[in-house]
N, C-alpha and C. Protein backbone atom coordinates (compact mmCIF):
# COMPACT_ATOMS: atom_id res chain seq x y z
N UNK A 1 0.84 -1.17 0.00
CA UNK A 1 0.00 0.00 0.00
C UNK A 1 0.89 1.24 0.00
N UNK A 2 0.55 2.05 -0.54
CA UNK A 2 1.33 3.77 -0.90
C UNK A 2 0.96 4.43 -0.17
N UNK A 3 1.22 5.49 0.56
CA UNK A 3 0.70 6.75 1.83
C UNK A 3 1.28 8.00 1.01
N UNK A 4 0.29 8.69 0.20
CA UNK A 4 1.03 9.71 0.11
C UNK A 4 2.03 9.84 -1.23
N UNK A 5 2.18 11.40 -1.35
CA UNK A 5 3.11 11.22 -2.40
C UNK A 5 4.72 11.12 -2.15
N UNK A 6 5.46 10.48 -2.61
CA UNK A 6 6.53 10.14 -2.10
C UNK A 6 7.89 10.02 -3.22
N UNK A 7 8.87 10.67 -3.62
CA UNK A 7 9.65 10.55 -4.89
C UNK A 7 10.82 9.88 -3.68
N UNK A 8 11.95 9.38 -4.85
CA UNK A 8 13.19 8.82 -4.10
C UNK A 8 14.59 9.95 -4.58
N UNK A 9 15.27 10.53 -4.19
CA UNK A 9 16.01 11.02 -4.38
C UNK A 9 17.59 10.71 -3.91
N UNK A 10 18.66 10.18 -5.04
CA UNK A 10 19.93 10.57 -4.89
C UNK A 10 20.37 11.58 -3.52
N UNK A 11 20.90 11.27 -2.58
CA UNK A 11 21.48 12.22 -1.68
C UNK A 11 22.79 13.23 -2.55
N UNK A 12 23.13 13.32 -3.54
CA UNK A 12 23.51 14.18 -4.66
C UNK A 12 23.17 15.15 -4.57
N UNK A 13 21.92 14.35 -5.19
CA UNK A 13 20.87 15.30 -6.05
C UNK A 13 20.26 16.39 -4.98
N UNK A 14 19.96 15.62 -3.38
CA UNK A 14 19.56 16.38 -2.66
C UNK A 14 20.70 17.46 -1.79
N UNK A 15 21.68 17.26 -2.11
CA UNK A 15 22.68 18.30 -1.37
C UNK A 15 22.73 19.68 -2.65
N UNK A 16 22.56 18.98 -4.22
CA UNK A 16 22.74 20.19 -5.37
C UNK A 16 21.64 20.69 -4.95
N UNK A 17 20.12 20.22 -4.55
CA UNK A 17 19.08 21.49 -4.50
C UNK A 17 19.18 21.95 -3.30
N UNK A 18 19.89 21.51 -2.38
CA UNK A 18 19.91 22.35 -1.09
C UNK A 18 20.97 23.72 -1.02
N UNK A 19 22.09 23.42 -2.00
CA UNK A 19 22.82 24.63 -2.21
C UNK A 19 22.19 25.73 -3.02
N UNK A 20 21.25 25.06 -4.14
CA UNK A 20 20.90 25.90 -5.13
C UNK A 20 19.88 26.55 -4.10
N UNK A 21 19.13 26.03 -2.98
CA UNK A 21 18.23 27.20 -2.47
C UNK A 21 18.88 27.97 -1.42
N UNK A 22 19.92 27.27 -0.86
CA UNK A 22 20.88 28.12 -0.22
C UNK A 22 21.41 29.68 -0.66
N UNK A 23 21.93 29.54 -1.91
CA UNK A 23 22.32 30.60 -2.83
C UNK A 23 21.12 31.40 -3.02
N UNK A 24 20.06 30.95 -3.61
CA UNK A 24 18.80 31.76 -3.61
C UNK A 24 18.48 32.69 -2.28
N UNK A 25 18.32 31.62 -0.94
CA UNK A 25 18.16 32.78 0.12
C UNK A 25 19.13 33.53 0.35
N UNK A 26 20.40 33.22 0.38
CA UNK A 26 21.67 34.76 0.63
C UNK A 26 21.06 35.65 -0.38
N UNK A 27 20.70 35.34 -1.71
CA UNK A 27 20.42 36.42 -2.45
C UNK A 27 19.32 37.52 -2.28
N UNK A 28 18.35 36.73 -1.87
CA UNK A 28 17.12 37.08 -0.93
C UNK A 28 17.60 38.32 -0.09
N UNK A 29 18.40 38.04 0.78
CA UNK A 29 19.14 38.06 2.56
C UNK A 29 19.67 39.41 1.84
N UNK A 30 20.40 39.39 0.62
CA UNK A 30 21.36 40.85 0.38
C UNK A 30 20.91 41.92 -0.24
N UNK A 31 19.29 41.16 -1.13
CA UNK A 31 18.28 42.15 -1.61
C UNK A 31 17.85 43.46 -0.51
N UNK A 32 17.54 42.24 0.99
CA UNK A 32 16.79 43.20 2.25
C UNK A 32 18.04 44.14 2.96
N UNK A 33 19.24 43.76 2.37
CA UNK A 33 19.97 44.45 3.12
C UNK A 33 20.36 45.63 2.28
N UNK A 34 20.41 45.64 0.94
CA UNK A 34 20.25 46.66 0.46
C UNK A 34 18.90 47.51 0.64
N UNK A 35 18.21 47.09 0.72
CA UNK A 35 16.70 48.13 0.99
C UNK A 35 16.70 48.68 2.37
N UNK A 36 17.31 48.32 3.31
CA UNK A 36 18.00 48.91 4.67
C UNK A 36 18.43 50.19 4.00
N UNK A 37 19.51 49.84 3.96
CA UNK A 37 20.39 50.30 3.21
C UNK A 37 20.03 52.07 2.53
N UNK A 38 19.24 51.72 1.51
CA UNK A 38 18.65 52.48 0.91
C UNK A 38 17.62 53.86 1.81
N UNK A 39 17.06 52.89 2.46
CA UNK A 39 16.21 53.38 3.40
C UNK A 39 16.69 54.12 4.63
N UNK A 40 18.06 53.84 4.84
CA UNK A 40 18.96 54.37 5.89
C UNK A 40 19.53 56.19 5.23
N UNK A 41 19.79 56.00 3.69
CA UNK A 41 20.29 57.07 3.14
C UNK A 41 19.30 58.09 2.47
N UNK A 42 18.34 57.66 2.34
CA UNK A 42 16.56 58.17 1.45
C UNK A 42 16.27 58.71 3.15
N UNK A 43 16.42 58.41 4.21
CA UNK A 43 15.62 59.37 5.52
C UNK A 43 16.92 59.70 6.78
N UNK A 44 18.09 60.24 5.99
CA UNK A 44 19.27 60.74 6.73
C UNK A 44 19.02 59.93 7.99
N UNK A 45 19.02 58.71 8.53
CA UNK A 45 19.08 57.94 9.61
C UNK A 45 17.61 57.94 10.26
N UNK A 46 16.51 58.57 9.66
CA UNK A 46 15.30 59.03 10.56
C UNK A 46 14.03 58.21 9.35
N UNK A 47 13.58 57.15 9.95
CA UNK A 47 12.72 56.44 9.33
C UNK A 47 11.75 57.60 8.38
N UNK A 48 10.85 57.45 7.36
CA UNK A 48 9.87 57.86 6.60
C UNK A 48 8.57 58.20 7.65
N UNK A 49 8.27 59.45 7.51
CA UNK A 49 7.08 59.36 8.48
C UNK A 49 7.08 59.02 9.98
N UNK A 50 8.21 59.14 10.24
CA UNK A 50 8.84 58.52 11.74
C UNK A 50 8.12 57.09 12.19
N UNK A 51 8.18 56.47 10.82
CA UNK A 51 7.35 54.64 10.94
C UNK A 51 8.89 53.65 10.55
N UNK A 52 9.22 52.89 11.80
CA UNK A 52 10.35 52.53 11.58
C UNK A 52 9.65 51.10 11.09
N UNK A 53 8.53 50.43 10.78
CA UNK A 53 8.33 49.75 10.07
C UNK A 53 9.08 49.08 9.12
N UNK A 54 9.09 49.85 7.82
CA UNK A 54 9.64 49.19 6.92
C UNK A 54 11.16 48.81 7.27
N UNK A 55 11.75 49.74 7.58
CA UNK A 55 13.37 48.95 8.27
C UNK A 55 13.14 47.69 8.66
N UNK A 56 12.47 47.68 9.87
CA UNK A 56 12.38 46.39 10.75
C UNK A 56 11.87 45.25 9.82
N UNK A 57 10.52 45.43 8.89
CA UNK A 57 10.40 44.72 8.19
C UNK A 57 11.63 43.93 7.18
N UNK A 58 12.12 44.63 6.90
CA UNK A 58 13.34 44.38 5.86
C UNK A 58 14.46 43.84 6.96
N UNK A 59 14.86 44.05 7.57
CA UNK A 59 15.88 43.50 8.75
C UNK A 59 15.12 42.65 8.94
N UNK A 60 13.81 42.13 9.12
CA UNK A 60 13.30 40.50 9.63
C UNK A 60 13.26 39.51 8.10
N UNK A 61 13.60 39.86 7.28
CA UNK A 61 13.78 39.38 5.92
C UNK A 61 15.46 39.21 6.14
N UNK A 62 15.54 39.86 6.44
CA UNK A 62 17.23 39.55 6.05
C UNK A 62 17.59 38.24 7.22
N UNK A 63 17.20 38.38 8.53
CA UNK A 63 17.86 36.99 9.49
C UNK A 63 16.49 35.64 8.64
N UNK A 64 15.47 35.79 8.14
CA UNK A 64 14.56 34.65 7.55
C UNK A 64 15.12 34.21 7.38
N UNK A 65 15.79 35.17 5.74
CA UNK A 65 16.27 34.65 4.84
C UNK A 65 17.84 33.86 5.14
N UNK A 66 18.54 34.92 5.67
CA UNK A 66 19.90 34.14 6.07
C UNK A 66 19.77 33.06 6.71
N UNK A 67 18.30 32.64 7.74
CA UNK A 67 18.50 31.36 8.36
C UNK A 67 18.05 30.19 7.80
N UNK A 68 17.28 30.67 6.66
CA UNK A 68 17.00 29.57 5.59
C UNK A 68 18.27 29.10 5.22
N UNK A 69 18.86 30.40 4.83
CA UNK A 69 20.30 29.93 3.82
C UNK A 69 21.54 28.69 4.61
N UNK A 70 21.23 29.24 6.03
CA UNK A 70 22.00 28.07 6.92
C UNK A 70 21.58 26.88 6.87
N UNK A 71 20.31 26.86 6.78
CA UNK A 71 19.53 25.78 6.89
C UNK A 71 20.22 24.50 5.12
N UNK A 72 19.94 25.77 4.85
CA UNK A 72 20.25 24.89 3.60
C UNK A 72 21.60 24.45 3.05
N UNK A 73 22.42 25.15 3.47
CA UNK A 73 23.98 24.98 3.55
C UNK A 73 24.30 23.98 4.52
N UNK A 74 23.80 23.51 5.53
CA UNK A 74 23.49 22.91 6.52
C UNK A 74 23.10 21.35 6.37
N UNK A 75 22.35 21.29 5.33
CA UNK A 75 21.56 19.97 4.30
C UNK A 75 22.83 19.66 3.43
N UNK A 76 22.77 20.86 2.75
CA UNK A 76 23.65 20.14 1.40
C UNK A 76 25.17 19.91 2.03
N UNK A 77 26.02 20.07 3.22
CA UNK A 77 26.90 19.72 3.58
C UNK A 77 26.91 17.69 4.38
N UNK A 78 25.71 18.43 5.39
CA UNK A 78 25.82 17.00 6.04
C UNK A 78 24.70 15.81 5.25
N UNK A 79 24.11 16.29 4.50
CA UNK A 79 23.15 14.66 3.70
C UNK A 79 24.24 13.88 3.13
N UNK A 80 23.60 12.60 3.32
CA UNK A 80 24.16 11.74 2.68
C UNK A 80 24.42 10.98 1.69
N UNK A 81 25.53 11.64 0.60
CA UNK A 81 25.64 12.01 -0.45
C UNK A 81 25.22 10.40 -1.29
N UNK A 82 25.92 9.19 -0.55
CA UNK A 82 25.63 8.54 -1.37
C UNK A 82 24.07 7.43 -0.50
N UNK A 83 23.57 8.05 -0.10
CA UNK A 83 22.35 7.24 -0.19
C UNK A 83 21.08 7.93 -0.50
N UNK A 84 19.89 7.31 -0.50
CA UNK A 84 18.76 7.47 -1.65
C UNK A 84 18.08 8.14 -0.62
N UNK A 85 17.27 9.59 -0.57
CA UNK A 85 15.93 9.77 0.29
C UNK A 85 14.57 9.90 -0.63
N UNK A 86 13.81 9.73 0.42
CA UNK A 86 12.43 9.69 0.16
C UNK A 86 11.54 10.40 0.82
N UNK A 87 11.27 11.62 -0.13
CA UNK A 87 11.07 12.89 0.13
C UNK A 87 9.34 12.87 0.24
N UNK A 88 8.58 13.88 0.72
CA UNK A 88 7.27 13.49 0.57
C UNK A 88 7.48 14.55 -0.31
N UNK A 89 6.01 14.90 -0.54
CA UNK A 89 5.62 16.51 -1.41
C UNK A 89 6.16 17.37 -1.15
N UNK A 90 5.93 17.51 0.36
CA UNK A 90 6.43 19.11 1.16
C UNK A 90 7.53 19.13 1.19
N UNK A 91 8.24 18.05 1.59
CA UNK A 91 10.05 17.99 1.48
C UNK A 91 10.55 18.52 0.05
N UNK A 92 10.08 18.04 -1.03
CA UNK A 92 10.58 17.99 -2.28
C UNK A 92 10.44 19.52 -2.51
N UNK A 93 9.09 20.11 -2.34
CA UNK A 93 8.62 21.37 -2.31
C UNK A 93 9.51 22.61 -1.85
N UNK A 94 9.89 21.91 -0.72
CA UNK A 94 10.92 22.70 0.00
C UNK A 94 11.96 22.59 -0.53
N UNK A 95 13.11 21.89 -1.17
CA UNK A 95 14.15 21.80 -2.32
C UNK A 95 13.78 22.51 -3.60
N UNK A 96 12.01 22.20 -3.86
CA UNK A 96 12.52 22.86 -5.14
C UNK A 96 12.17 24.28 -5.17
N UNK A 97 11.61 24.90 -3.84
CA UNK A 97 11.35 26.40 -3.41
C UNK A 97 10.24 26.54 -4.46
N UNK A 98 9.22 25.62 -4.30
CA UNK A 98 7.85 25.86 -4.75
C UNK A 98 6.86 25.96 -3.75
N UNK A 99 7.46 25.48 -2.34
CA UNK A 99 6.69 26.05 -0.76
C UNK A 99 6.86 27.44 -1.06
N UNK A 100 6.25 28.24 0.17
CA UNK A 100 6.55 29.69 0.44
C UNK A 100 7.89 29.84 0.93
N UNK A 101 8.61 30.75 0.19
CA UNK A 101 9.66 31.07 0.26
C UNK A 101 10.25 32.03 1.37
């Protein structure tokens, strides 16, 4: 009997998509840090409207994202390269960053 959807994956294969989303979230991570950034020099150190909102917003994007990126640097270092997993949907989902990102 089958439970579910279930693919088998190369531990390879699963360390290459864990870097490739790794790389994706730093990229993520350096987008929010430029919009800091931006936002630091657009209101001479003094938030827009004195709503420090969007900063904070963007600074909680940047540790997400960077802790995804650990996360995933984290996978693709310690999995085990040469044996097979068996991923459900959501797992796979999550490699192929078709979950919420």
């Amino acid at each position: 009997m089958i439970h579910g959807l279930k693919v088998r994956l190369p531990g390879a294969r699963v360390a290459e998509m864990a870097a490739e989303r790794a790389n994706h979230h730093r990229g993520k991570a350096r987008k929010y840090t430029e919009v800091i950034a931006l936002l630091a020099s657009a209101s001479d150190g003094h938030e827009p409207s004195d709503n420090p909102m969007p900063r904070r917003d963007a600074s909680a994007k940047v540790r997400e994202h960077s802790g995804k990126a650990e996360f995933f640097d984290y996978l693709a270092t310690y999995c085990e390269k040469s044996e097979t997993y068996e991923l459900t949907q959501d797992e796979l989902g999550t490699l192929l960053g078709t979950l919420r990102d």
